[in-house]
Protein backbone atom coordinates (compact mmCIF):
# COMPACT_ATOMS: atom_id res chain seq x y z
CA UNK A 1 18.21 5.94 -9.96
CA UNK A 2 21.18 7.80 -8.47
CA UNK A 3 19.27 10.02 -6.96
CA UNK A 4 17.36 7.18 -4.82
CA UNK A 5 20.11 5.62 -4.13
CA UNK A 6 21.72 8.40 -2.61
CA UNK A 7 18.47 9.16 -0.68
CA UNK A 8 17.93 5.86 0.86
CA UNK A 9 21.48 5.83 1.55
CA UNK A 10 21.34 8.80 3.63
CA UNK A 11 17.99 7.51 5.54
CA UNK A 12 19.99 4.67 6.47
CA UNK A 13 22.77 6.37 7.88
CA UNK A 14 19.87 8.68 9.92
CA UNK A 15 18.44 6.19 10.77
CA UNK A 16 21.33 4.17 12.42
CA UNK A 17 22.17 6.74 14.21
CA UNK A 18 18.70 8.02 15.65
CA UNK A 19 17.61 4.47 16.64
CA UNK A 20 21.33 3.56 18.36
CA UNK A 21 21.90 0.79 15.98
CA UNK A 22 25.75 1.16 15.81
CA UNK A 23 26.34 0.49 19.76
CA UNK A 24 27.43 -2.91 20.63
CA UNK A 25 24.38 -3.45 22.59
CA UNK A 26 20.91 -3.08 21.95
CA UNK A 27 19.66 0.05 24.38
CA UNK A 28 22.02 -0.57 26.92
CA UNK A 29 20.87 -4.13 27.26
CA UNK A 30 23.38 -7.14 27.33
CA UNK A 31 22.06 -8.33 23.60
CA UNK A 32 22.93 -7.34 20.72
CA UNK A 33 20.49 -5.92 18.03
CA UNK A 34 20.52 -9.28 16.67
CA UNK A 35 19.68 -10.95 19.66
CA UNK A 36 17.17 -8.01 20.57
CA UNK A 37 15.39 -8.93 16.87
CA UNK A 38 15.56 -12.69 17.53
CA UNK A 39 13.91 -12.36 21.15
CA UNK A 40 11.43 -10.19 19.71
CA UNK A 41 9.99 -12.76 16.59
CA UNK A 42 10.25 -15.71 19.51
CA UNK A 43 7.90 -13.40 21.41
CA UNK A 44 4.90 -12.21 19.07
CA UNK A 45 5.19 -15.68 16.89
CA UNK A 46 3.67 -18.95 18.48
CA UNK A 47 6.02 -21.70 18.94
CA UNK A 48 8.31 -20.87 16.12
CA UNK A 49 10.78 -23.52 14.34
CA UNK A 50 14.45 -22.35 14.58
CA UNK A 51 13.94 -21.85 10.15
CA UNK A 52 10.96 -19.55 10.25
CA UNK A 53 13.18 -17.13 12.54
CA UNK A 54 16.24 -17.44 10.13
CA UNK A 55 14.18 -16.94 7.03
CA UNK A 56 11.91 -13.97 8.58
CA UNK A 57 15.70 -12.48 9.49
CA UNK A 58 17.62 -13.39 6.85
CA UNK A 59 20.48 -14.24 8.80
CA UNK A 60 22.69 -17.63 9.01
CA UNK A 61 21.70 -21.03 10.08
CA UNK A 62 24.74 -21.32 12.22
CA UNK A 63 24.43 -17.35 13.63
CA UNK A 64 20.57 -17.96 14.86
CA UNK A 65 21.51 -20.96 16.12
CA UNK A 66 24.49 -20.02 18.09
CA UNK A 67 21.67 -16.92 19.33
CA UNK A 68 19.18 -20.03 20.23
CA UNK A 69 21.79 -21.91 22.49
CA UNK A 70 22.80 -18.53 24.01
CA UNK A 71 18.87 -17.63 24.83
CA UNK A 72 18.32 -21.78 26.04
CA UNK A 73 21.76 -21.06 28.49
CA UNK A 74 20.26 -18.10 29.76
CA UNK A 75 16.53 -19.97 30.42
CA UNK A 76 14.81 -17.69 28.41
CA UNK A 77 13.60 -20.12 26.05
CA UNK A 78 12.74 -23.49 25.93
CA UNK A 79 12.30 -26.42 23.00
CA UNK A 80 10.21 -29.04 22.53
CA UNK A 81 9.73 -31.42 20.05
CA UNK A 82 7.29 -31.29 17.27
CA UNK A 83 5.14 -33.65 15.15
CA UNK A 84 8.69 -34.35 12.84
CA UNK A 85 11.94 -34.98 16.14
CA UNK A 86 13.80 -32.91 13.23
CA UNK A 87 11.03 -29.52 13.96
CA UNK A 88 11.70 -28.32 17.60
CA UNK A 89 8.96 -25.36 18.27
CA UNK A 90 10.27 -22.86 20.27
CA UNK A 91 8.86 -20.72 23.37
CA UNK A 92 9.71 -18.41 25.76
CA UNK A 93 10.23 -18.97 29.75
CA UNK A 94 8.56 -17.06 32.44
CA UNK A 95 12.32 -16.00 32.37
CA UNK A 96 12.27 -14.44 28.91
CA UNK A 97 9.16 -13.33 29.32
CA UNK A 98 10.14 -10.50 31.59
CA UNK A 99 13.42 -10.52 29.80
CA UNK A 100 11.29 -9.74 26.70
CA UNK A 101 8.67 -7.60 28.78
CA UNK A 102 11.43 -5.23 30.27
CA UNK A 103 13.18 -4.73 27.10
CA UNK A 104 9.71 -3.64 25.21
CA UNK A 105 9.01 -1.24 27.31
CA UNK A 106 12.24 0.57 27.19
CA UNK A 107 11.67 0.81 23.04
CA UNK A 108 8.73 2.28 23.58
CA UNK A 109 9.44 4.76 26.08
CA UNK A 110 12.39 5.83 24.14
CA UNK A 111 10.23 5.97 20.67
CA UNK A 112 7.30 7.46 22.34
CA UNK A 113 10.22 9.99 23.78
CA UNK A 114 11.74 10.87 20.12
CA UNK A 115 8.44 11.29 19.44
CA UNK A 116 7.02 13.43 22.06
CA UNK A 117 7.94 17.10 20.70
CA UNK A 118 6.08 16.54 17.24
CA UNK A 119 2.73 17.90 16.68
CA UNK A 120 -0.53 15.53 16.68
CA UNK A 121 -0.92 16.39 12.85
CA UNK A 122 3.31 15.75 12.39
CA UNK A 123 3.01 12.23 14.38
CA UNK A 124 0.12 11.17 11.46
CA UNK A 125 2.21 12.81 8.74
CA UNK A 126 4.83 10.46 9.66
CA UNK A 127 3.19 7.27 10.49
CA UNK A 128 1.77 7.59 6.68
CA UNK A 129 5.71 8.31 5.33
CA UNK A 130 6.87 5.24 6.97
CA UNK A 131 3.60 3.23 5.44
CA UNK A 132 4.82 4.37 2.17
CA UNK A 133 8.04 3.51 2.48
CA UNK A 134 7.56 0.01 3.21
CA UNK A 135 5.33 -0.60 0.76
CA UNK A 136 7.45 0.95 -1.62
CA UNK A 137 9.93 -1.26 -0.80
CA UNK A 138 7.94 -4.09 -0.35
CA UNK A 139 8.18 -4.63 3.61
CA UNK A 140 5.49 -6.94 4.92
CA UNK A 141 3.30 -6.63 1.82
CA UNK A 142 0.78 -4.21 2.96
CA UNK A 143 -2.62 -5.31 2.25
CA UNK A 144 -4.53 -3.08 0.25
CA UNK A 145 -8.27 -1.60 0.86
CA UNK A 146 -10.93 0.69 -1.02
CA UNK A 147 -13.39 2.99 0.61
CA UNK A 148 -15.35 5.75 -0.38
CA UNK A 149 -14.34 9.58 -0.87
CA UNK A 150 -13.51 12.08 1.32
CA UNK A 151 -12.66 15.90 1.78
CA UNK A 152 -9.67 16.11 -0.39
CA UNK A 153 -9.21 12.83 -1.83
CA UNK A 154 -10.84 14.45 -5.98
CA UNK A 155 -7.54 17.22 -5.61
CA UNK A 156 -5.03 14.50 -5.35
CA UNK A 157 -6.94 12.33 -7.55
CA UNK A 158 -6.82 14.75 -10.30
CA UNK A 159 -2.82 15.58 -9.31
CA UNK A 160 -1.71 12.36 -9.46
CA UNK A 161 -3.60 11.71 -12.66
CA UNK A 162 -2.23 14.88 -14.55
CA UNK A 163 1.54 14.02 -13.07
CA UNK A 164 1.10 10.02 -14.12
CA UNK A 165 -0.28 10.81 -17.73
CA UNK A 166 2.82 13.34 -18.27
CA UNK A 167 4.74 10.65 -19.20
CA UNK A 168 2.41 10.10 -22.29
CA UNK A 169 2.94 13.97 -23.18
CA UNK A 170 -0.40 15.29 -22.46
CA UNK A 171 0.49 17.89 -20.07
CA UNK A 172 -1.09 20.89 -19.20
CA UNK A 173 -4.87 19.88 -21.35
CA UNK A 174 -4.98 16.52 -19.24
CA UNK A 175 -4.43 18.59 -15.85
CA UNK A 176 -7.21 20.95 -16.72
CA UNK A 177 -9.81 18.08 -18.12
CA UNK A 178 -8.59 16.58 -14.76
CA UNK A 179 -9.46 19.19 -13.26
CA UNK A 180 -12.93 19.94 -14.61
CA UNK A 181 -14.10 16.38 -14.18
CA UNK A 182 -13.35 16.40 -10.52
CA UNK A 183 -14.45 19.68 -9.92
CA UNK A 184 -17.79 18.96 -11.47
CA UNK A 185 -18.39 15.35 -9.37
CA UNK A 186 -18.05 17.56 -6.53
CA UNK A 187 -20.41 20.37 -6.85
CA UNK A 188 -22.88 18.31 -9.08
CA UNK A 189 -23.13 15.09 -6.73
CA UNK A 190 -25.77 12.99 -6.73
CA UNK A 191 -25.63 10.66 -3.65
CA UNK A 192 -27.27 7.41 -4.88
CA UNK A 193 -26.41 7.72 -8.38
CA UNK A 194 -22.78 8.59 -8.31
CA UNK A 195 -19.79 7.22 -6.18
CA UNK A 196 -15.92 7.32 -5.76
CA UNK A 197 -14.13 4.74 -4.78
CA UNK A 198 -10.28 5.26 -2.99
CA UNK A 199 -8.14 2.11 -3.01
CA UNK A 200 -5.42 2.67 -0.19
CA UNK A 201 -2.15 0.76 0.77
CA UNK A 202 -0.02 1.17 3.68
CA UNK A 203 -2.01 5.07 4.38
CA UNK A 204 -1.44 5.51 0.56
CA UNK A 205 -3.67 6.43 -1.84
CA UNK A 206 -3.30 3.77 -4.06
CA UNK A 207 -5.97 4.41 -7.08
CA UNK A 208 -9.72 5.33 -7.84
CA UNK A 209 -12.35 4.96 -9.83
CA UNK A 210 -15.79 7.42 -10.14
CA UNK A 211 -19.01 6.82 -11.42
CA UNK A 212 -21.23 9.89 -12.84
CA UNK A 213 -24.28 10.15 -13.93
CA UNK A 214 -24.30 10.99 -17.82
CA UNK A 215 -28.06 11.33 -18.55
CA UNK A 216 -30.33 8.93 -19.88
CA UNK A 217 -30.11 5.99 -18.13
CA UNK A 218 -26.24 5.78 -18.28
CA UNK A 219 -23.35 5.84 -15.97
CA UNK A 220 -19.94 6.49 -16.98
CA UNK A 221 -16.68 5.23 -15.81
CA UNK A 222 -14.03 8.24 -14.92
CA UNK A 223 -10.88 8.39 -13.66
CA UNK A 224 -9.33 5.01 -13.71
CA UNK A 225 -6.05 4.85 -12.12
CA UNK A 226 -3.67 2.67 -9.87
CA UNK A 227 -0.22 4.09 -8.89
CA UNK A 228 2.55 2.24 -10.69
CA UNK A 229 3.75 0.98 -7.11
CA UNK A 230 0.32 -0.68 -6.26
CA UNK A 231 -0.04 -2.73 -9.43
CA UNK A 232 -0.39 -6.21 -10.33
CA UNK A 233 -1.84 -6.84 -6.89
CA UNK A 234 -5.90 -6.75 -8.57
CA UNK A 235 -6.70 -3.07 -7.28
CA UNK A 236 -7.81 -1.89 -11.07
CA UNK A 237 -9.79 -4.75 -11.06
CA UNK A 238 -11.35 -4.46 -7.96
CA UNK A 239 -12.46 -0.86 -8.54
CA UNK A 240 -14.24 -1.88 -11.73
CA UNK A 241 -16.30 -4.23 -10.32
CA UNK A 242 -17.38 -1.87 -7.54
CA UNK A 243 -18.38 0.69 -10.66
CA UNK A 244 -20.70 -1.94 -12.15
CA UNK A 245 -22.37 -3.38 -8.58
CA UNK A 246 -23.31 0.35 -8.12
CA UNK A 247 -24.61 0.97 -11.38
CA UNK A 248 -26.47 -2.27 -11.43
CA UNK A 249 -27.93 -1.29 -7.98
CA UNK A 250 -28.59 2.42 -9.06
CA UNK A 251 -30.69 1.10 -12.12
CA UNK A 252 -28.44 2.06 -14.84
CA UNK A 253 -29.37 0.48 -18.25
CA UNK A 254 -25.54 0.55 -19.35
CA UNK A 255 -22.08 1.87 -18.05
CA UNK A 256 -19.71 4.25 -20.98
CA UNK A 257 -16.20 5.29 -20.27
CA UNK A 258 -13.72 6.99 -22.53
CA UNK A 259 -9.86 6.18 -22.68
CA UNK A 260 -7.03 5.51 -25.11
CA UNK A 261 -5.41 2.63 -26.89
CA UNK A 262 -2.08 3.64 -25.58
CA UNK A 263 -3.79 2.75 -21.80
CA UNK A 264 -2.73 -0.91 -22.77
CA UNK A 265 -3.64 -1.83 -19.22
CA UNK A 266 -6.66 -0.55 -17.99
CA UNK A 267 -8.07 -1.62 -21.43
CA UNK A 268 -7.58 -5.25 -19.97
CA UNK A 269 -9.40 -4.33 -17.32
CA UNK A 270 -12.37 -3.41 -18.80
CA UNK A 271 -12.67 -6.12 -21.35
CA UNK A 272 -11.99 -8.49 -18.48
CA UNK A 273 -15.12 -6.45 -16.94
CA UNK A 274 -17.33 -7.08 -19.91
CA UNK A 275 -16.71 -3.75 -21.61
CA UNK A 276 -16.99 -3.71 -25.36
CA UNK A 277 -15.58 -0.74 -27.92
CA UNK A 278 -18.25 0.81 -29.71
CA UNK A 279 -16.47 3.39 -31.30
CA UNK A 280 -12.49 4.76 -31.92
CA UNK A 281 -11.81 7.95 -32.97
CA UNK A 282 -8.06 9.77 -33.11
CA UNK A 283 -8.43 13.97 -31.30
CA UNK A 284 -5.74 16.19 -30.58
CA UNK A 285 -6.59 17.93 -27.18
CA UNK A 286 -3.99 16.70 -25.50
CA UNK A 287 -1.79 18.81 -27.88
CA UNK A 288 -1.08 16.13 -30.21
CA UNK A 289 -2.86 12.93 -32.02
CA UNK A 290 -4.35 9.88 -29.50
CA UNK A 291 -6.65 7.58 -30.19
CA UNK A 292 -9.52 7.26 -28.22
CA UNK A 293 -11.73 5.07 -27.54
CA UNK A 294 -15.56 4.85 -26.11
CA UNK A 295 -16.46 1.47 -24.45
CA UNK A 296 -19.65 0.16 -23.34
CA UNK A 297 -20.99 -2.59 -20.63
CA UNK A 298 -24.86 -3.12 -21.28
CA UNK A 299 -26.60 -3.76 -17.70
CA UNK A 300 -29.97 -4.83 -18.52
CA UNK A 301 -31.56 -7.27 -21.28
């Protein structure tokens, strides 16, 4: 936790400084950051109420609406009355319009400046670091989306997985079964038959799920996994249904998977799914004794 701390800490003071938030005016303009923020919601929101923009801020009733009769002196905004006399929507003028306009484009002439001197390949690098961030933090809450595979995504899969299930002391055996399992989907796949799904949040990989085929009429389940910062939000869920559309589709008579009773929640999952245990049995090849257990969802009859 210290750690973090100190680490956003120090973003925050870079950041500060690199976007010019300390002056006393906003780019050399005559507002204030404040004021620049408050213009800017009033510009990209449609006839906002005078609460929305405090709550969306943060700030005090009585400091956004000392901002409001500030921006209604200058005529850059005007306020009408809404369905309740209390509600009084609020728009720009042509005035604040350009005010709005002119201030715009000087942000994005001096981002697109700051900018200029990194790399294509840098530029993505860091678009996909400040995703992360604010979904880490919970900025906006990023919507979440699942495609299929790509060049690279069964590496990471299989990193995250082996770094994630460290925690349950299962080292070095999990990273090579990890390991083998992607390695095989790879060179052995079957286009039609076998799938991977990538859920992704903010730019971030934010779980998958594979299907294989296992012989006789059976798929199996591989790989479950969400990243602790994308749960709760349906994702494992999600992936499992895709898993048992595609096997239906592909004509499997049933779907297998293998996990552990520790996995408390991805076993809730798949009972949620329809998955059944069939059969328990405690191993050792993760160095030590787990329980594991095989599960089964019948497709057909």
């Amino acid at each position: 936790m210290d750690e973090a701390v100190a680490a956003l800490r120090t973003f925050n003071r870079f950041h500060t400084r690199f976007a010019g938030l300390l002056d006393v005016h906003y780019l050399d303009s005559d507002l204030s950051l404040a004021e620049a923020r408050l213009l800017y919601e009033i510009a990209t929101r449609s006839a906002p109420l005078a609460s929305e923009l405090q709550a969306e801020l943060g700030l005090d009733a009585g400091y956004v609406s000392r901002m409001l009769r500030r921006f209604q002196a200058k005529g850059w905004i005007s306020r009408s009355r809404g369905a309740d006399a209390r509600q009084r929507p609020i728009v720009l003028t042509g005035a604040g319009r350009a005010k709005f306009d002119a201030l715009d484009a000087v942000t994005r002439r001096q981002v697109a400046g700051r900018l200029a001197p990194l790399p294509a390949a840098d530029r993505a690098t860091l678009v996909q670091a400040l995703g992360a961030v604010r979904a880490l933090l919970g900025g906006g809450q990023a919507p979440w989306s699942i495609r299929t595979f790509r060049t690279g995504d069964l590496a990471m899969i299989a990193a995250r997985q082996s770094i994630l299930y460290e925690s349950y002391g299962w080292g070095r055996p999990m990273e090579i079964l990890q390991g083998e399992v992607t390695t095989a989907f790879l060179r052995d796949f079957k286009p039609g038959r076998e799938q991977c799904w990538v859920a992704e949040r903010a730019g971030l990989m934010a779980g998958s799920v594979l299907i294989v085929d296992a012989g006789g009429g059976v798929g199996q389940l591989r790989l479950l996994y969400v990243e602790p910062w994308a749960r709760g939000l349906g994702i494992g869920a999600a992936l499992v249904d895709l898993c048992v559309a595609f096997a239906r589709d592909a004509g499997y008579e049933r779907i297998t998977l293998w996990t552990h009773t520790v996995l408390e929640s991805a076993r809730r999952i798949y009972e949620a799914a329809g998955f059944r245990i069939v059969a328990t049995a405690v191993h050792d090849e993760f160095g030590k004794p787990e329980e594991g257990e095989t599960w089964e969802l019948a497709l057909t009859g």
